[in-house]
Protein backbone atom coordinates (compact mmCIF):
# COMPACT_ATOMS: atom_id res chain seq x y z
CA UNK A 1 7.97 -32.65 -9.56
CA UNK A 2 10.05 -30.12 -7.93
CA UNK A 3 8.76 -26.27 -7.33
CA UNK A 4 10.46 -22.93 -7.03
CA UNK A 5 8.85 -20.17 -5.95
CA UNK A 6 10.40 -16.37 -5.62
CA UNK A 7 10.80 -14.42 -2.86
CA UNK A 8 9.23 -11.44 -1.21
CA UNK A 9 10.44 -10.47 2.34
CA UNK A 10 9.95 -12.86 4.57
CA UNK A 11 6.80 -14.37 2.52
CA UNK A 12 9.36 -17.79 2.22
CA UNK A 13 9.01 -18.47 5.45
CA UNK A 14 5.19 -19.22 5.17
CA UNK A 15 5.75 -20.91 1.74
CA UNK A 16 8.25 -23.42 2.82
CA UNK A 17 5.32 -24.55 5.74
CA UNK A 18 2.85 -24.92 3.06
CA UNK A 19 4.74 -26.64 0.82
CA UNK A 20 6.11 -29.01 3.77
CA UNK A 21 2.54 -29.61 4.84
CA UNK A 22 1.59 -30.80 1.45
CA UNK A 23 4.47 -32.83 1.17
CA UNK A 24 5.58 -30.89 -2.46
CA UNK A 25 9.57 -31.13 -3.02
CA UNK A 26 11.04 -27.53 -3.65
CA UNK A 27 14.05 -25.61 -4.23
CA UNK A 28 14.26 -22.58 -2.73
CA UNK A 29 16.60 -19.66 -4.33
CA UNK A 30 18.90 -17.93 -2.02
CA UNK A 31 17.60 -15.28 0.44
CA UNK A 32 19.13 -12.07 -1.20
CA UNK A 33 21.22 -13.64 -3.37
CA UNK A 34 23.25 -11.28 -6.15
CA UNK A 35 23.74 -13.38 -8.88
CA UNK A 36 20.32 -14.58 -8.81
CA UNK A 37 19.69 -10.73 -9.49
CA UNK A 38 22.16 -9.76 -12.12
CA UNK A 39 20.99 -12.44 -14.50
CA UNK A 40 17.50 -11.26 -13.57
CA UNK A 41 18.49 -7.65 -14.65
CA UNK A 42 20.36 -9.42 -17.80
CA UNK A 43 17.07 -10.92 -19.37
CA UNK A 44 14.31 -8.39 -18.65
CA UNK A 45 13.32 -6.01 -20.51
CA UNK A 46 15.15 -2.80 -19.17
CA UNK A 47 11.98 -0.82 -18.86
CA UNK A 48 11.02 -3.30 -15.91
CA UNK A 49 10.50 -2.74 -12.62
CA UNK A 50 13.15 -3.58 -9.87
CA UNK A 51 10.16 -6.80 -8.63
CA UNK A 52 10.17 -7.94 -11.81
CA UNK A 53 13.67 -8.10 -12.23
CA UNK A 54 14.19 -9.59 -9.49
CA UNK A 55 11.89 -12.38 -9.51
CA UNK A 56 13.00 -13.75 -12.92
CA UNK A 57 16.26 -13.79 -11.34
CA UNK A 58 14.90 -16.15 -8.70
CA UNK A 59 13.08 -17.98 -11.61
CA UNK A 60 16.13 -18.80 -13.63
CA UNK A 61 18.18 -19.68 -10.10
CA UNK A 62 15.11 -22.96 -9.40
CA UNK A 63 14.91 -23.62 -13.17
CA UNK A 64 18.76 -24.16 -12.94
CA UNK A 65 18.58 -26.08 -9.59
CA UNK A 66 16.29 -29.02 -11.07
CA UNK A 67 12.62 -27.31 -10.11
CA UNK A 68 10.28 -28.08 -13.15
CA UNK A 69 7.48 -25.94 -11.78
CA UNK A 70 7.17 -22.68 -10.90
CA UNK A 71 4.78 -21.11 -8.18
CA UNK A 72 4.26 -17.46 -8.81
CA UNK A 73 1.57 -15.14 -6.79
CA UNK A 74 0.32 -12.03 -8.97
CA UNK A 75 -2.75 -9.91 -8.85
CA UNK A 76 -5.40 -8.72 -11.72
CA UNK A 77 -5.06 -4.92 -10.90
CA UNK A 78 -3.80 -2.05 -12.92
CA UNK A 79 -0.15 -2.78 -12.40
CA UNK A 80 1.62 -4.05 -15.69
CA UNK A 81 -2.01 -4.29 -16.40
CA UNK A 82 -2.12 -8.08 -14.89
CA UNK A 83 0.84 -9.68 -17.51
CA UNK A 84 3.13 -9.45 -15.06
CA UNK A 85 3.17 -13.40 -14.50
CA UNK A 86 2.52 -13.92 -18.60
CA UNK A 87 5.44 -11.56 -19.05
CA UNK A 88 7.66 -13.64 -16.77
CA UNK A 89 6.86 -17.10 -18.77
CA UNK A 90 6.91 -15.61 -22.17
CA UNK A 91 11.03 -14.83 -21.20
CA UNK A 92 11.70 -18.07 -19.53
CA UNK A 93 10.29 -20.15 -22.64
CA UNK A 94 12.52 -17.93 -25.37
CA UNK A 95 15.45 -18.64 -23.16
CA UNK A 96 14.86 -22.83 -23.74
CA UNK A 97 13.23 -23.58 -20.35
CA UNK A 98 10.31 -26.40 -20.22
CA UNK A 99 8.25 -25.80 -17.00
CA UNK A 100 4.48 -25.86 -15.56
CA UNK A 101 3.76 -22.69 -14.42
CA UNK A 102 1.39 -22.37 -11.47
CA UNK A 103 0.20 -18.72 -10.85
CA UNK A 104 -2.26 -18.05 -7.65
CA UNK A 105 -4.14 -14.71 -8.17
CA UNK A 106 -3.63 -13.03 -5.00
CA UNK A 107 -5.97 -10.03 -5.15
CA UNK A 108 -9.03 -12.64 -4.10
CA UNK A 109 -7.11 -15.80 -3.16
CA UNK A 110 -9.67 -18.49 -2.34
CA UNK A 111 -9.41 -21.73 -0.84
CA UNK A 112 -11.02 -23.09 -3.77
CA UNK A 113 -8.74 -21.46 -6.23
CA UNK A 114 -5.71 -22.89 -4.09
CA UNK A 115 -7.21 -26.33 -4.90
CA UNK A 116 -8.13 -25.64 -8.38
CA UNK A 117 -4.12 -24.85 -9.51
CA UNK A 118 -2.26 -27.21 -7.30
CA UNK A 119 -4.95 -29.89 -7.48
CA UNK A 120 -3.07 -31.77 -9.85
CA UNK A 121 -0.02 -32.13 -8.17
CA UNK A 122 -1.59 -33.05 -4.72
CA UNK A 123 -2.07 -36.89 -6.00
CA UNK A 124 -4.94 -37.71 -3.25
CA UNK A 125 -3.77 -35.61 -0.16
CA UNK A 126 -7.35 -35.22 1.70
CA UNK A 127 -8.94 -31.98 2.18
CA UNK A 128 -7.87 -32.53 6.26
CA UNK A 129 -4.31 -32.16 5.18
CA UNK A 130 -4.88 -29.36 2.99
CA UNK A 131 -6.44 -27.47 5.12
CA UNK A 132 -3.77 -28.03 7.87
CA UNK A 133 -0.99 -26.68 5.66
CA UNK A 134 -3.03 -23.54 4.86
CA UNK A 135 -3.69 -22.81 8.43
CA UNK A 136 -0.58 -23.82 9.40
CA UNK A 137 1.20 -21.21 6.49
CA UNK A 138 -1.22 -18.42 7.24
CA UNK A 139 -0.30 -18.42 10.97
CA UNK A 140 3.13 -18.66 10.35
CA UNK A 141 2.73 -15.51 7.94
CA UNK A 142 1.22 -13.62 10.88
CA UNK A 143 3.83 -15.15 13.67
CA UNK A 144 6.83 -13.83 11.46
CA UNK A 145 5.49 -10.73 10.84
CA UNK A 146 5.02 -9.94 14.31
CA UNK A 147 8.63 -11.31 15.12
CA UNK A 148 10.33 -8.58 12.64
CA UNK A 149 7.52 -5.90 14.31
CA UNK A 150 8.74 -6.45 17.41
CA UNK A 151 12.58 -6.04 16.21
CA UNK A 152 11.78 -2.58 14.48
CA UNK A 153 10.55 -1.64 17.86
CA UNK A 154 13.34 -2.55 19.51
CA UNK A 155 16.18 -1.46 17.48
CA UNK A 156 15.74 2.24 18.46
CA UNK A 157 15.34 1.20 21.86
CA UNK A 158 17.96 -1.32 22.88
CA UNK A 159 20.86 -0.29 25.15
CA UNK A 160 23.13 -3.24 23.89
CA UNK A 161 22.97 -2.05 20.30
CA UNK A 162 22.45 -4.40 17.44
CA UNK A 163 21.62 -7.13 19.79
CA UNK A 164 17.92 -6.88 17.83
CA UNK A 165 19.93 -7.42 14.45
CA UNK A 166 22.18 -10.89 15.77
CA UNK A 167 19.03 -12.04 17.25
CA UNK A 168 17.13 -11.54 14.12
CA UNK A 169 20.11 -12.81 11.42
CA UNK A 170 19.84 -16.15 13.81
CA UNK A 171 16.36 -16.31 13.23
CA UNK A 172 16.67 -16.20 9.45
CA UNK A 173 19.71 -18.46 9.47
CA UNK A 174 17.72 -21.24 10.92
CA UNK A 175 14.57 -21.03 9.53
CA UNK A 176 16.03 -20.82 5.98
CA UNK A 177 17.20 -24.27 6.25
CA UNK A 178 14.65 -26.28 8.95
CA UNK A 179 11.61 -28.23 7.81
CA UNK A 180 8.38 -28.82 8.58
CA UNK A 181 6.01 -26.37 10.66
CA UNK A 182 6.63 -27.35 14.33
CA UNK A 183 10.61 -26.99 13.38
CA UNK A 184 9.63 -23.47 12.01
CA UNK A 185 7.27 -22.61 14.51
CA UNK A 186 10.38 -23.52 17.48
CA UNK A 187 12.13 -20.82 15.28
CA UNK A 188 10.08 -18.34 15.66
CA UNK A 189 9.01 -19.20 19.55
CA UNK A 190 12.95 -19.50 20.19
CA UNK A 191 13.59 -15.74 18.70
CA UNK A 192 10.48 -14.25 19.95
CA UNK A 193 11.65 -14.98 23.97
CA UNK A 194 15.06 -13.83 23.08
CA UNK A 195 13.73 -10.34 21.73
CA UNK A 196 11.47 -10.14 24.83
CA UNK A 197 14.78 -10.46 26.95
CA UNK A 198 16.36 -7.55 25.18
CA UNK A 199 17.25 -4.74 27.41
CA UNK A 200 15.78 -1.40 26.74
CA UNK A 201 16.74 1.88 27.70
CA UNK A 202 13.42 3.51 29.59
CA UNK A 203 14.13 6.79 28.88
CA UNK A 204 14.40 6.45 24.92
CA UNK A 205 12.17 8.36 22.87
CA UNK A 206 13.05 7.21 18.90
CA UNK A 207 11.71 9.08 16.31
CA UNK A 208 8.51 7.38 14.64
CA UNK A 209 8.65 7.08 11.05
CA UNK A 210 5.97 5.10 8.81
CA UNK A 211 6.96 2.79 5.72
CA UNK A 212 4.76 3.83 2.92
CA UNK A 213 4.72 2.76 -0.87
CA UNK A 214 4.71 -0.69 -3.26
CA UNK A 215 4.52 -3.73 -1.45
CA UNK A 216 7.33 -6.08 -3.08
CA UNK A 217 10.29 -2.97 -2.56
CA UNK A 218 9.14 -2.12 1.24
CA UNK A 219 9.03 -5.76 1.99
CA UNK A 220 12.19 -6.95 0.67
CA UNK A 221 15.63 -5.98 1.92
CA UNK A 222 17.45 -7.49 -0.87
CA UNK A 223 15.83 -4.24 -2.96
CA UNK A 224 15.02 -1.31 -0.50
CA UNK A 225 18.72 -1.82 1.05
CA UNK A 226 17.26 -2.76 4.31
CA UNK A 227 15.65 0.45 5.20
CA UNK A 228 14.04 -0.98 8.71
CA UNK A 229 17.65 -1.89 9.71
CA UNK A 230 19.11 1.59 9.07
CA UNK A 231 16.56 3.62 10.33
CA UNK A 232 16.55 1.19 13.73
CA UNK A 233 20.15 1.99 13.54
CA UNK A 234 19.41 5.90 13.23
CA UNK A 235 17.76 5.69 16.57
CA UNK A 236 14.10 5.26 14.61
CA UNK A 237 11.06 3.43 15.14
CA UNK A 238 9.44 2.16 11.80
CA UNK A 239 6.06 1.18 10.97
CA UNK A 240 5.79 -0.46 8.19
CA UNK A 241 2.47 -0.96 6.50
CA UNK A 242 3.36 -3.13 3.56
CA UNK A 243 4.05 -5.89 5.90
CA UNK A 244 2.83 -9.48 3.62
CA UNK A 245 0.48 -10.41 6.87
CA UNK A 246 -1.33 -7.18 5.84
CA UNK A 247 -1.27 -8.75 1.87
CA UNK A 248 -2.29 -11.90 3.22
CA UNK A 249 -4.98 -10.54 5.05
CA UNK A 250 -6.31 -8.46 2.87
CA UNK A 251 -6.70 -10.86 -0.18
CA UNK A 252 -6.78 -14.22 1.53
CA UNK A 253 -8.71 -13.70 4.80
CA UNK A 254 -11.09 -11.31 3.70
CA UNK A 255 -12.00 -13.14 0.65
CA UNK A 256 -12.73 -16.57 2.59
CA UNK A 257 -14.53 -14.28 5.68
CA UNK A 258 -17.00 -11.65 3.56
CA UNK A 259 -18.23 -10.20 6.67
CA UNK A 260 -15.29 -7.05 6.66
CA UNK A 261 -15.91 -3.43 7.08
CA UNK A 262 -13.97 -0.93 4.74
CA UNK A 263 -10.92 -1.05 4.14
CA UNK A 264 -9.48 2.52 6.68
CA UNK A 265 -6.78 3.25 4.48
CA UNK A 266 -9.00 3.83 1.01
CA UNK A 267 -10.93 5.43 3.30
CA UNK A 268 -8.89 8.01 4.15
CA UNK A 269 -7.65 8.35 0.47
CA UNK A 270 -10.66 10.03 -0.29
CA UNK A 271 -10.39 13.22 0.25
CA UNK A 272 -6.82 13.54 -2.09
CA UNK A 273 -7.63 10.97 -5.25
CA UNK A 274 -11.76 10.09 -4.84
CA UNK A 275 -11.50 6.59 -6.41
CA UNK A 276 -10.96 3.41 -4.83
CA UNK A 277 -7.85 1.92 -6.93
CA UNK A 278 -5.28 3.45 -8.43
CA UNK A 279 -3.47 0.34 -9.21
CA UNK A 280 -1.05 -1.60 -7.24
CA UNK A 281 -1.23 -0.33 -3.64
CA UNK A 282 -0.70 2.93 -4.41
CA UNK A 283 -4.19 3.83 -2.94
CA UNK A 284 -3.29 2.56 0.45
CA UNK A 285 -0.13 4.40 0.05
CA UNK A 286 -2.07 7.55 0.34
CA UNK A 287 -4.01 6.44 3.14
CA UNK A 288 -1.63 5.30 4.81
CA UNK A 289 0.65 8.39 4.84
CA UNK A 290 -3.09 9.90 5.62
CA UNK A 291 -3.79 7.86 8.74
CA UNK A 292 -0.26 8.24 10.51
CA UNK A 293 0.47 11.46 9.44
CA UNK A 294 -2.24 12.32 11.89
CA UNK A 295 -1.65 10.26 14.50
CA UNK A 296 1.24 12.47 14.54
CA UNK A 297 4.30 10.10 13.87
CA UNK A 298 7.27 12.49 12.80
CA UNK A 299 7.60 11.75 9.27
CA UNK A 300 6.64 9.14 6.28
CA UNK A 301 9.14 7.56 3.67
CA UNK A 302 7.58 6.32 0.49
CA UNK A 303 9.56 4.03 -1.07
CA UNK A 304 9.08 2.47 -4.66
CA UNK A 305 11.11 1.03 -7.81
CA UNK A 306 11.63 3.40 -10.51
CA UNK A 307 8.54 3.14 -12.87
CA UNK A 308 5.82 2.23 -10.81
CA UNK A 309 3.21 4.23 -12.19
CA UNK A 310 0.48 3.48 -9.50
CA UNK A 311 3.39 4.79 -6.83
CA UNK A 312 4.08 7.76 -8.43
CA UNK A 313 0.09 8.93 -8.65
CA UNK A 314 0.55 8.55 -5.31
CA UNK A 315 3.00 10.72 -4.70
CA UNK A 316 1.09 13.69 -6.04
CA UNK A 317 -0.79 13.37 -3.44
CA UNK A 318 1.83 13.94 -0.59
CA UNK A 319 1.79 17.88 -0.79
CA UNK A 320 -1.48 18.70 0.18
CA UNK A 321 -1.23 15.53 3.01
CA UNK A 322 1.75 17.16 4.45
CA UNK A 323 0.30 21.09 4.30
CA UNK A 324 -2.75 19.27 6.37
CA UNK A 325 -0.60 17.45 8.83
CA UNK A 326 2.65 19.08 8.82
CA UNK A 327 4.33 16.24 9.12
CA UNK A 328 7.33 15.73 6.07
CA UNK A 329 7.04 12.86 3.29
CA UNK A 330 10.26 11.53 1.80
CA UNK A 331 10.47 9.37 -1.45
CA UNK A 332 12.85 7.15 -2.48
CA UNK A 333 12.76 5.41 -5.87
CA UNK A 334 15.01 2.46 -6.28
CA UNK A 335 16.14 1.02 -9.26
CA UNK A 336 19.20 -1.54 -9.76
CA UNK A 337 21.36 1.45 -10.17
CA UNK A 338 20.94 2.69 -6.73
CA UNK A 339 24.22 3.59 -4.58
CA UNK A 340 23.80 2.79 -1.08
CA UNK A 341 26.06 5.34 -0.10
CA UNK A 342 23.67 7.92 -0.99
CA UNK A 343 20.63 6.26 -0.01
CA UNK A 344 22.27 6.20 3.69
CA UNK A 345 22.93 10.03 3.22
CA UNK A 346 19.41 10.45 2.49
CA UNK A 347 18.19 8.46 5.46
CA UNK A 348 20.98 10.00 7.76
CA UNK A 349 19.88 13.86 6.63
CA UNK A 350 16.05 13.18 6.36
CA UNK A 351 16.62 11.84 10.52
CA UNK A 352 18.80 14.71 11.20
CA UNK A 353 16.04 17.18 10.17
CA UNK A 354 13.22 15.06 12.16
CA UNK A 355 14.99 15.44 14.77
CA UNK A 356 15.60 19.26 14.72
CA UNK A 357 11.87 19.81 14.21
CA UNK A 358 11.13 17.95 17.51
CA UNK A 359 13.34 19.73 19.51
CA UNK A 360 12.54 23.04 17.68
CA UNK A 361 8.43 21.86 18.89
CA UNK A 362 9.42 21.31 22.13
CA UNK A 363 11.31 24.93 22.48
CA UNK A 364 8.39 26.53 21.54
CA UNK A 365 6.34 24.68 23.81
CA UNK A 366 8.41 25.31 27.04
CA UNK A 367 8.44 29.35 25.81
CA UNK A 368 4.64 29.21 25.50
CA UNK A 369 4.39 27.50 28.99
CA UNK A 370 6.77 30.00 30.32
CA UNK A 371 4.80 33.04 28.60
C-alpha cells in the first residue's frame, strides 16, 4: 500500500510525521507544483473552486506515482454541501483509476475516528505507537506554524532584507525531503535559531495587516500567490488567522478536550450575521476582521477563490465592520485566471493608501497636541 495525500500550506509537513510514525509508505506530490495544477483545472468541473482544483491535481500526480490510496481531510459543513471528497472520487474513477479512498472528517476529528479509517492498514501497530505519531504530528503542526509566524514578523522588520525568505526556502527545502520526526523536528529547531539571529531594525514600525477569508486559499501559496511574502516585502506585518494549527485546533483538540469556552471569533460575528455557521469559515471570517479591526491593526485583506459562497456572505458584512472601526477591508478573489501582475498592483496600492492614512492620523494628532 502506498498513500498520497494533497496539500494545504504547510499541513505536509505534519502529515509526512504521521505517516513516518506509523510506518505507512507515501508519495508525496510536489510542493506547488504547476502541472500537478493544470491537469487539476483540466478534469474538474469548471464551476469548481480554485481548492478543489487543485487537490485533484495533486490526486492524479500520487495516482500516477504508484500510491493506491488516497488520504483526503474534508468537513460536513455547508460548503459544496459536504461532497466535496465524493465529488473528488466520482472524477478519479471515470478517468480509469482503482484506489481506496480514506477520507478523515475534520470538522470533529477524533482519535477514535483516526483509528476507525486507517485501522485497516495499521496491520497490528499498538495503540503506544499510534498515539506517538499523533502527538508527534500535532506538535509538529503547531512548531511549523509558529516557525512561518515568526518569519511574517520579521520580514517587515529585517535590515538585511529577504534574509527571512532564504532562511525560510531552506527550511522547506529540507524538510520536504527528510524523514522521520526527530529529522523534522532538527528542521524546524535548526530554522527557528537562525530566524532568532536575524537582525532587526529597532526603529521599524510595519504596517499591521490581518489575513482574513477561506482556509485552503490563505494557507497555500501555490493559490493566493504568496500574499505573506509580498506584503513582508511591502514593509507589512501579517496576521494570518487561517493558519492549519488554528484548523487543527479547532476540530482536533477541542473535540478530544470538551472542556473549551466559545469560540471569540463567532462571538464577535454576532452582532453583523446572528447565526453561528455560515458555512465554511466564513463565520470566523467576520469575526475575525471584527476582533482586529478593533484592536486597531491598519487594515484587513479577505482573500477567497472565486465561488465560495460562504466567503462571499461574508463579505457583506465588511461595510458596516469598517463604518464601526474605520479601519479598510480589501478582497481578493482568486481563481486560476488570476494575473499576478495585478494582484501585486493591488497589494502595492492598497499599502500605499495604509500608509497615507497613518501619517495623515499622526498629522492630525501633532496639530491637536499643538492646539
Amino acid at each position: 500500500m502506498k498513500i498520497t495525500f494533497p496539500h494545504m500550506g504547510n499541513a505536509y509537513v505534519a502529515v509526512k510525521v504521521l505517516l513516518d510514525g506509523l510506518g505507512l509508505d507515501y508519495y508525496m506530490p510536489p510542493v506547488g507544483n504547476r502541472a500537478s495544477f493544470e491537469r487539476g483545472v483540466e478534469n474538474s468541473p469548471e464551476f469548481m473552486c480554485l481548492p478543489f482544483k487543485t487537490i485533484l491535481g495533486n490526486f492524479l500526480d500520487g495516482l500516477d506515482h504508484g500510491a493506491d490510496t488516497i488520504l483526503f481531510g474534508g468537513g460536513s459543513g455547508q460548503c459544496r454541501l459536504s461532497y466535496y471528497g465524493d465529488l473528488h472520487k466520482e472524477i478519479l474513477k471515470s478517468m480509469g483509476y482503482k484506489f481506496n479512498y480514506i477520507h478523515l472528517t475534520l470538522n470533529h476529528l477524533t482519535y477514535k475516528e483516526i483509528m476507525d479509517k486507517l485501522g485497516p492498514f495499521l496491520h497490528g501497530r499498538t495503540k503506544t505507537t499510534v498515539t506517538k505519531a499523533v502527538t508527534e504530528a500535532a506538535w509538529t503542526v503547531f512548531a511549523v506554524d509558529g516557525l512561518y509566524k515568526k518569519a511574517a514578523h520579521i520580514r517587515p522588520r529585517e535590515i538585511n532584507r529577504g534574509e527571512a525568505n532564504r532562511i525560510m526556502q531552506h527550511f522547506e527545502k529540507r524538510v520536504q525531503t527528510e524523514r522521520g520526526f526527530h529529522n523534522i523536528r532538527d528542521a524546524i529547531l535548526e530554522a527557528r535559531n537562525a530566524l532568532e539571529k536575524v537582525e532587526l531594525d529597532p526603529n521599524a514600525n510595519p504596517l499591521k495587516i490581518g489575513l482574513v477569508g477561506e482556509i485552503f486559499i490563505a494557507s497555500e501559496p501555490s493559490c493566493n500567490l504568496d500574499i505573506e511574502k509580498k506584503l513582508g516585502g511591502l514593509g507589512a506585518d501579517v496576521y494570518n488567522t487561517m493558519g492549519v494549527s488554528m484548523w487543527i485546533k479547532k476540530h482536533f483538540v477541542e473535540a478530544i478536550v470538551p472542556i473549551h469556552g466559545r469560540d471569540k471569533a463567532v462571538d464577535a460575528a454576532q452582532p453583523y450575521m446572528h447565526i453561528d455557521d455560515i458555512g465554511g469559515h466564513g463565520i470566523n471570517t467576520i469575526g475575525n476582521a471584527a476582533l482586529m479591526s478593533k484592536d486597531g491593526l491598519d487594515g484587513i485583506i479577505q482573500i477567497y477563490p472565486f465561488g465560495c459562497m460562504p466567503e462571499i456572505i461574508a463579505q457583506s458584512s465588511f461595510r458596516d465592520i469598517e463604518e464601526k472601526y474605520g479601519v479598510p477591508i480589501m478582497t481578493l478573489i482568486v481563481d486560476e485566471q488570476t494575473a499576478e501582475a495585478g494582484y501585486i498592483t493591488r497589494l502595492e496600492a492598497f499599502c500605499d493608501m495604509l500608509e497615507m492614512r497613518r501619517e495623515m492620523r499622526n498629522k492630525a494628532g501633532k496639530k491637536l497636541l499643538g492646539a
